[in-house]
C-alpha atoms as a PDB file:
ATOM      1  CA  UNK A   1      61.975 217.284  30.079  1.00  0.00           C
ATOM      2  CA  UNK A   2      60.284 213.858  28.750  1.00  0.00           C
ATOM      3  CA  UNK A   3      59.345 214.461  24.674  1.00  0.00           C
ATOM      4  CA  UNK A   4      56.212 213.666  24.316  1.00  0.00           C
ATOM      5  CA  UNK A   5      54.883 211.429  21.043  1.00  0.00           C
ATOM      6  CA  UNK A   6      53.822 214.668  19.209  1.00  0.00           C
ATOM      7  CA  UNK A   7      57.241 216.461  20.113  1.00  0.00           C
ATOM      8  CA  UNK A   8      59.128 213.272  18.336  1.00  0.00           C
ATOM      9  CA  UNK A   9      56.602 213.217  15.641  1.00  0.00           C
ATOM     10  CA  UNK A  10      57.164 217.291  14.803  1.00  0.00           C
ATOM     11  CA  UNK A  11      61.013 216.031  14.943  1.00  0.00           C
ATOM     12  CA  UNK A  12      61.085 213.508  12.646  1.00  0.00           C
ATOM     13  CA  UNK A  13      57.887 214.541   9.868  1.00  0.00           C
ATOM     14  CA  UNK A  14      57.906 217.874  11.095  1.00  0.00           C
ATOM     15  CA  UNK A  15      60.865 218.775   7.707  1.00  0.00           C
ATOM     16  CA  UNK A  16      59.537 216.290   5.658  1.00  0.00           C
ATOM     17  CA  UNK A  17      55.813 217.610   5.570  1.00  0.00           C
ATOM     18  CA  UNK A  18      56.822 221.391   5.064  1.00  0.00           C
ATOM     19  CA  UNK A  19      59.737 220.278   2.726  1.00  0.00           C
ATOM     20  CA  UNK A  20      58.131 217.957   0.321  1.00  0.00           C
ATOM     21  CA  UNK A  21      54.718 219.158   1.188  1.00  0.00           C
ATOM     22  CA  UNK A  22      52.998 215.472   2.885  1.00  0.00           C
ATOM     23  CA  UNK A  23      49.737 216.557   3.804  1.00  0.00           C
ATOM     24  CA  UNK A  24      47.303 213.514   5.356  1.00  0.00           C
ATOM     25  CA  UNK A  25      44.564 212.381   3.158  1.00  0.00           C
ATOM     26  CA  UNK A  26      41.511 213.872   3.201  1.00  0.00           C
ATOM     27  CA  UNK A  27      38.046 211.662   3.845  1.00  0.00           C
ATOM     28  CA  UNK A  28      35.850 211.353   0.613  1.00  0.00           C
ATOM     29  CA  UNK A  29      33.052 211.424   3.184  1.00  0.00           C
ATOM     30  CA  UNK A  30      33.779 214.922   4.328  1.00  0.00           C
ATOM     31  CA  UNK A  31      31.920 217.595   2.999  1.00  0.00           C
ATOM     32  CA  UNK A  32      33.807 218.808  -0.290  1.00  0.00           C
ATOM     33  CA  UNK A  33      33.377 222.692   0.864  1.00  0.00           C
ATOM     34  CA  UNK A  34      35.227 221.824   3.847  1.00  0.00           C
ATOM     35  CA  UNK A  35      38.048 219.626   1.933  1.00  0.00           C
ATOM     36  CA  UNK A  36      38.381 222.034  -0.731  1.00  0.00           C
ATOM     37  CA  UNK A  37      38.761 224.887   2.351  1.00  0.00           C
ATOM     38  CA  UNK A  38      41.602 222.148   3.656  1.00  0.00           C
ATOM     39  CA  UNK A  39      43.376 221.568   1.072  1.00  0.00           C
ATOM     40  CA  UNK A  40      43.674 225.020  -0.202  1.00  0.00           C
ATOM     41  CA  UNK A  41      45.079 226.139   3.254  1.00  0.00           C
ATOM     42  CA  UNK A  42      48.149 223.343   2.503  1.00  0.00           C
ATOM     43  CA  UNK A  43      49.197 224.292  -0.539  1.00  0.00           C
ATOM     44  CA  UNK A  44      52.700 224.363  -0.558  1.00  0.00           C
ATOM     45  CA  UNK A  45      53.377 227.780  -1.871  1.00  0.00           C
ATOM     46  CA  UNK A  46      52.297 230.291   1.162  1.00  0.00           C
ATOM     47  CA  UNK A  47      51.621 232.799  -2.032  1.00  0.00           C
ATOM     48  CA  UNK A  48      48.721 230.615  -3.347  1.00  0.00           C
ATOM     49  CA  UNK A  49      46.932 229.833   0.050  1.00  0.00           C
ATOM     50  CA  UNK A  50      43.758 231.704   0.493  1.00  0.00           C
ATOM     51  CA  UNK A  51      43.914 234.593   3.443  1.00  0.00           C
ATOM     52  CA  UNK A  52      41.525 233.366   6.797  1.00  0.00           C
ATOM     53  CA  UNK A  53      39.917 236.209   5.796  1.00  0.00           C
ATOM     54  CA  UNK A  54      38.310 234.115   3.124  1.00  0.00           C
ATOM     55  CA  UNK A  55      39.067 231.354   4.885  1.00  0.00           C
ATOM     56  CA  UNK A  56      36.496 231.856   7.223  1.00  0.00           C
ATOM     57  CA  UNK A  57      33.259 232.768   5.531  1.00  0.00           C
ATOM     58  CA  UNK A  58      33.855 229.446   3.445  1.00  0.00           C
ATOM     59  CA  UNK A  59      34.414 227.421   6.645  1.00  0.00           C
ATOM     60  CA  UNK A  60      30.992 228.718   7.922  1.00  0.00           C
ATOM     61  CA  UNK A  61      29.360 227.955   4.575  1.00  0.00           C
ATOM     62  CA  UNK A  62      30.743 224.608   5.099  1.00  0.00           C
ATOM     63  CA  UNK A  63      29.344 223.869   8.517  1.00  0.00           C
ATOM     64  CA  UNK A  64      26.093 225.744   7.407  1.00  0.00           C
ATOM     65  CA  UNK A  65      26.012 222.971   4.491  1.00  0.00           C
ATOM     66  CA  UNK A  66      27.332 220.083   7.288  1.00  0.00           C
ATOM     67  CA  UNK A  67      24.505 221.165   9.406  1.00  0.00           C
ATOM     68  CA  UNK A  68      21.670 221.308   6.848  1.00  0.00           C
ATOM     69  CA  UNK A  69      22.512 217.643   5.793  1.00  0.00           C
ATOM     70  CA  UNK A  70      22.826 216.248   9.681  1.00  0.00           C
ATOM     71  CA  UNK A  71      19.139 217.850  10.050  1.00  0.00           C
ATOM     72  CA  UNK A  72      17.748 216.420   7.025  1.00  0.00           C
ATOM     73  CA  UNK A  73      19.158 212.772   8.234  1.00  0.00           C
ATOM     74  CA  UNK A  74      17.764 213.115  11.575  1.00  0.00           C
ATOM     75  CA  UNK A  75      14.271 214.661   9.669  1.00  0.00           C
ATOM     76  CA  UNK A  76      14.728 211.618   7.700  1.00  0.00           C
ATOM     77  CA  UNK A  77      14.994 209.064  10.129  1.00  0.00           C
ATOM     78  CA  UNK A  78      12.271 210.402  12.532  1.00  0.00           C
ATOM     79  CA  UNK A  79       9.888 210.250   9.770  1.00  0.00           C
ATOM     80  CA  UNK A  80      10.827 206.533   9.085  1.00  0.00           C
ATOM     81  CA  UNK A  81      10.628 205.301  12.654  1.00  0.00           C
ATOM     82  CA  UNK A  82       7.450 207.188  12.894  1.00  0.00           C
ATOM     83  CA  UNK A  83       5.963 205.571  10.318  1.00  0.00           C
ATOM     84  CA  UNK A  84       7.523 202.312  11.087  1.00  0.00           C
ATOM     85  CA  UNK A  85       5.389 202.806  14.743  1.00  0.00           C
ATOM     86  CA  UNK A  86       2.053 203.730  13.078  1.00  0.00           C
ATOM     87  CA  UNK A  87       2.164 200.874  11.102  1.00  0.00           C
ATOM     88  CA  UNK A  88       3.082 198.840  13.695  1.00  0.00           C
ATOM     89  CA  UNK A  89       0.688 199.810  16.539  1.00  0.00           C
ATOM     90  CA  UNK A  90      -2.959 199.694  16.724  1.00  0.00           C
ATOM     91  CA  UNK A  91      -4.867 203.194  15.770  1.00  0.00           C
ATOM     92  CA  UNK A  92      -7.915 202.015  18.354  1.00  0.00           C
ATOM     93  CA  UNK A  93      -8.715 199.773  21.174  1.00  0.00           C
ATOM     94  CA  UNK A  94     -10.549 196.828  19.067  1.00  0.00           C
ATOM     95  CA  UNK A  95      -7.847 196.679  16.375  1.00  0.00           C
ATOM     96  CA  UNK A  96      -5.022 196.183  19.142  1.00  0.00           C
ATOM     97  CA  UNK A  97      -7.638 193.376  21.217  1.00  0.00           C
ATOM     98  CA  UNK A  98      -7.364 192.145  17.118  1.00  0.00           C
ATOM     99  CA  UNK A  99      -3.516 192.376  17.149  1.00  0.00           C
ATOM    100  CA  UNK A 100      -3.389 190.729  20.470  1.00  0.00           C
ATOM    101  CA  UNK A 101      -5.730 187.794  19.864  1.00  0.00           C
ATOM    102  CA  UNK A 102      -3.471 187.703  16.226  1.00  0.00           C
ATOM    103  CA  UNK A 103      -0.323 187.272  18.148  1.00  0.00           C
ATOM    104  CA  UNK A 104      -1.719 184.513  21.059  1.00  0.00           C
ATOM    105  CA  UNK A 105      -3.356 182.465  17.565  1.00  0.00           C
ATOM    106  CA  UNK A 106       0.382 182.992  16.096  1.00  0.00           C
ATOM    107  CA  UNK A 107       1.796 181.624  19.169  1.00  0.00           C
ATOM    108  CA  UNK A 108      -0.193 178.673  19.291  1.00  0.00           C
ATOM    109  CA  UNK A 109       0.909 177.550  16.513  1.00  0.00           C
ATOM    110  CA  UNK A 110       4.692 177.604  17.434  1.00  0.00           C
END
């Protein structure tokens, strides 16, 4: 049977991380519920790790949380664009012959 990359990784970190406890780094852009969840679930001691039963109600606050801020950003930059549109298009008929006649004067003078 061929090893694959993860099987060699498991055989060479595999001690080292549950010996002396190497855990990867955590992104400071990551929610801090859901790091906090993380890094709680590797403490070293099995004793002090929280039970999934816990676990889990704090891993769907997190996404909850993860969610609330996503929709907020996309609320955010809807509103922006759409007022980026309104004040870039005409609101009637005459102003955009005005913004057209604005733009052929404006290219004249290129």
């Amino acid at each position: 049977r061929q090893m694959c990359i993860r099987d060699s990784i498991n055989a060479e970190y595999g001690p080292r991380i549950v010996i002396d406890g190497l855990r990867p780094s955590l992104d400071e852009s990551w929610d801090e519920r859901l790091r906090e969840v993380i890094a709680d679930c590797w403490l070293h001691s099995e004793a002090r790790r929280p039970p999934m039963s816990s676990v889990t109600p704090l891993l769907e606050e997190a996404l909850e949380h993860i969610k609330a801020q996503h929709d907020a950003e996309k609320r955010h930059k809807r509103a922006a664009m759409a007022h980026s549109s309104e004040s870039k298009s005409p609101k009637s008929p005459k102003e955009a012959d005005k913004a057209t006649r604005k733009a052929h004067k404006n290219a004249r003078k290129l």
